[in-house]
Protein backbone atom coordinates (compact mmCIF):
# COMPACT_ATOMS: atom_id res chain seq x y z
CA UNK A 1 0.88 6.77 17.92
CA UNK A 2 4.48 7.86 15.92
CA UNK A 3 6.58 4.88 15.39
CA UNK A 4 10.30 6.57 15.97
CA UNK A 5 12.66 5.27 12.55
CA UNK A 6 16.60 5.69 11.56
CA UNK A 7 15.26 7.21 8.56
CA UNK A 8 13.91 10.63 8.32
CA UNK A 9 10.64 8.98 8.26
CA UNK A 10 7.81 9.41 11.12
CA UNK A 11 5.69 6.64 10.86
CA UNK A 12 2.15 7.36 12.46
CA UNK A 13 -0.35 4.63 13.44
CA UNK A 14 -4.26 5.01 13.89
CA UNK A 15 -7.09 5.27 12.87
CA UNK A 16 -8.96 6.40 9.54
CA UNK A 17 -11.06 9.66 10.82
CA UNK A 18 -6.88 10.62 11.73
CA UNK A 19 -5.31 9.59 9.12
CA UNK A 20 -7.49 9.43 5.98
CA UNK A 21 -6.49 12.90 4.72
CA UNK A 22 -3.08 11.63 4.18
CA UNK A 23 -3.74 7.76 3.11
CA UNK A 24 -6.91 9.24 0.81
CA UNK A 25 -4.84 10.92 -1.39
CA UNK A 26 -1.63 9.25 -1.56
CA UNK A 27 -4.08 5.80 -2.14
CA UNK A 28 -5.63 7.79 -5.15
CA UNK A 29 -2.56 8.81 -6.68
CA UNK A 30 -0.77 5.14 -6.67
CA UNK A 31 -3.79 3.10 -7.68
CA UNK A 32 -6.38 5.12 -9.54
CA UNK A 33 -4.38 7.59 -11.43
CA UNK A 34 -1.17 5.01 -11.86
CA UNK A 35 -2.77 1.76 -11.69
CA UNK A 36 -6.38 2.62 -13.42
CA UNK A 37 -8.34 1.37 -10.79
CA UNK A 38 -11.67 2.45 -10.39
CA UNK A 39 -12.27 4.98 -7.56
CA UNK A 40 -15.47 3.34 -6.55
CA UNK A 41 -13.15 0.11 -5.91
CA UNK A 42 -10.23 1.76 -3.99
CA UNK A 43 -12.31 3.50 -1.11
CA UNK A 44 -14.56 1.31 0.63
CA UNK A 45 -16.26 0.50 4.12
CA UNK A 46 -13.71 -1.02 5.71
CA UNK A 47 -11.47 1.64 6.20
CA UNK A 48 -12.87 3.07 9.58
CA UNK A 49 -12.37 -0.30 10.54
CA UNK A 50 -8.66 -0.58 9.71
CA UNK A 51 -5.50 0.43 11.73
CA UNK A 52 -3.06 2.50 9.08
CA UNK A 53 -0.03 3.38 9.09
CA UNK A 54 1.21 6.51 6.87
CA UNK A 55 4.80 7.32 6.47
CA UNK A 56 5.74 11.14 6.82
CA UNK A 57 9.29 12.18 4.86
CA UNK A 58 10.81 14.97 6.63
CA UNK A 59 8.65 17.85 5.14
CA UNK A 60 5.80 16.29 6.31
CA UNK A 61 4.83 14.89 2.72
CA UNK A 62 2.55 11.52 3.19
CA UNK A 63 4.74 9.40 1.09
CA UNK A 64 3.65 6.06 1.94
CA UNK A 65 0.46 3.95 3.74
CA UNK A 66 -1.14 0.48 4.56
CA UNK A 67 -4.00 -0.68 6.22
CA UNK A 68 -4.55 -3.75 8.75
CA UNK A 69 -7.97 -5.21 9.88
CA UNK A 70 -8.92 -8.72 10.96
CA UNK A 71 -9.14 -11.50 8.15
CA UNK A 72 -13.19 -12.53 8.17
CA UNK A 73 -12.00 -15.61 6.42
CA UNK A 74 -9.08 -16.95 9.11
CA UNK A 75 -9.38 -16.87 12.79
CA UNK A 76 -6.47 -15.26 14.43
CA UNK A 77 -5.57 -13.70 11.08
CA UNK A 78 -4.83 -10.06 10.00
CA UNK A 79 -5.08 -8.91 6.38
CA UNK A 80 -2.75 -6.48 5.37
CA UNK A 81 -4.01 -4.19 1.77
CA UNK A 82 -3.59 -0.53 0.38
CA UNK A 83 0.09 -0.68 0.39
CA UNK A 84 0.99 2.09 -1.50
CA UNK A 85 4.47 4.28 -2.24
CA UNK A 86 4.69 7.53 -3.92
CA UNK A 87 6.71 7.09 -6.57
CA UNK A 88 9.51 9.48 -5.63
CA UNK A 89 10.16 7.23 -2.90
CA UNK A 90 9.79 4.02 -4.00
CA UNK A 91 12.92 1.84 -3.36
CA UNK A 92 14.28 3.43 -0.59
CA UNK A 93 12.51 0.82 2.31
CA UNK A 94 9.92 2.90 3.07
CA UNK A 95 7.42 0.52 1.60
CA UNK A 96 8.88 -2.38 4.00
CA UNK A 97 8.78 0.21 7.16
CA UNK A 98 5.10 0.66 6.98
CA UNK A 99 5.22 -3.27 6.18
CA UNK A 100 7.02 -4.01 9.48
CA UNK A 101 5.21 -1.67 11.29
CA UNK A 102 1.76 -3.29 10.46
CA UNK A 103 3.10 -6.63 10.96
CA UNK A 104 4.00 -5.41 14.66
CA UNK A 105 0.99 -4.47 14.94
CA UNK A 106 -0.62 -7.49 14.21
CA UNK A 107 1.79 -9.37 16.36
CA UNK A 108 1.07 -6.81 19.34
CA UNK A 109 -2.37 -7.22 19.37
CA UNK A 110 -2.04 -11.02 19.80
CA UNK A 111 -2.89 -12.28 15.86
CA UNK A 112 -0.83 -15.55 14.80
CA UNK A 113 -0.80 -14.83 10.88
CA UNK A 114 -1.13 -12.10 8.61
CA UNK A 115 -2.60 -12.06 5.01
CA UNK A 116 -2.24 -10.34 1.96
CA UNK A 117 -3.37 -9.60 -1.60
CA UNK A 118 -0.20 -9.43 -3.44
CA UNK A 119 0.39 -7.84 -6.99
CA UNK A 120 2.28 -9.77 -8.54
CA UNK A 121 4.77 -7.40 -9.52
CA UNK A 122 5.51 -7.21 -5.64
CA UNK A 123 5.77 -10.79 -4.64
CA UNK A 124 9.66 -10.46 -4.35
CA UNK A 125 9.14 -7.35 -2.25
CA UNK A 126 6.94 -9.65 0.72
CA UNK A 127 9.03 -12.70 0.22
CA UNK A 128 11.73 -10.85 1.82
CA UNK A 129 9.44 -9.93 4.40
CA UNK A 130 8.91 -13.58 4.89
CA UNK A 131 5.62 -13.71 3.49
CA UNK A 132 4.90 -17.34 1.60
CA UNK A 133 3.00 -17.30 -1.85
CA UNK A 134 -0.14 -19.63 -2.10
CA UNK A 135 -3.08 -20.93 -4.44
CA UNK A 136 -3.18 -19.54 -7.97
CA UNK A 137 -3.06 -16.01 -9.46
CA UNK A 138 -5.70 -13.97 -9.67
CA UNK A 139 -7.19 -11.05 -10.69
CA UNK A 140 -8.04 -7.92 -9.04
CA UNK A 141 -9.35 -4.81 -10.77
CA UNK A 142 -7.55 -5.80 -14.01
CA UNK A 143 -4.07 -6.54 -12.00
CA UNK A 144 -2.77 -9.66 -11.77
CA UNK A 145 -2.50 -10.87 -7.43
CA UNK A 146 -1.10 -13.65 -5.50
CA UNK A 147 -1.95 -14.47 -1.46
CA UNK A 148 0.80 -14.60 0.42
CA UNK A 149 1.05 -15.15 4.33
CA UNK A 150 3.28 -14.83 7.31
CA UNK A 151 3.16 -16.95 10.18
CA UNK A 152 3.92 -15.03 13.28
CA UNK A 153 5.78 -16.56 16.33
CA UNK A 154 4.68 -16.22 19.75
């Protein structure tokens, strides 16, 4: 599914076997070769089981993804993760359109929360999204993360 936007941004929805090529790559890029996260770590067996989201610019370029599954831990919970932004785009919005657009998502398909693993670094950027830090920092793959949650309303 394309997700029309007042940007020059197409925002496609579905699933990995469609959109992998794009997400793969662009995921690499952001958090292995800028973050140093290990490869093994980055890919993993969950992502046929996500719904994700890559943003197109208007030549087509993948320039930003996220993922969306059900949280194992929370009934009635989705988990949002591999929110990444190429860098020539980054602070334009197009990190909060694929946001919003997996948030709808969530709310669509009937889930009452959604949860994330936050860098820290970002926690401003899902505040404004409404997300609410809790518990304590931790870390992930040598980066420093905070949960963070959004109730959803009915």
């Amino acid at each position: 599914m394309t997700v029309a936007s007042e940007s020059p941004l197409r925002l496609q929805l579905g699933a990995w076997n469609d959109l992998g090529r794009f997400a793969g790559p662009l995921r690499m890029a952001v958090f292995v070769r800028e973050q140093g996260v290990p490869p093994a770590l980055e890919m993993d067996e969950l992502d046929p089981l996500c719904l994700h989201v890559v943003a197109f610019d208007a030549s087509g370029q993948a320039v930003a993804t996220g993922r969306l599954l059900k949280d194992q831990d929370t009934p009635g919970a989705a988990r949002v993760g591999r929110m990444a932004v190429a860098r020539a785009v980054r602070g334009q919005g197009v990190g909060r359109q694929v946001l919003d657009a997996l948030v709808a998502a969530a709310r669509q398909r009937g889930d009452t929360q959604v949860v994330l693993s936050a860098q820290l670094h970002a926690r401003a950027f899902y505040a404004q999204a409404g997300f609410e830090a809790e518990g304590e920092v931790y870390d992930d793959a040598g980066i420093p993360h905070i949960t963070m949650r959004k109730h959803l309303s009915t």
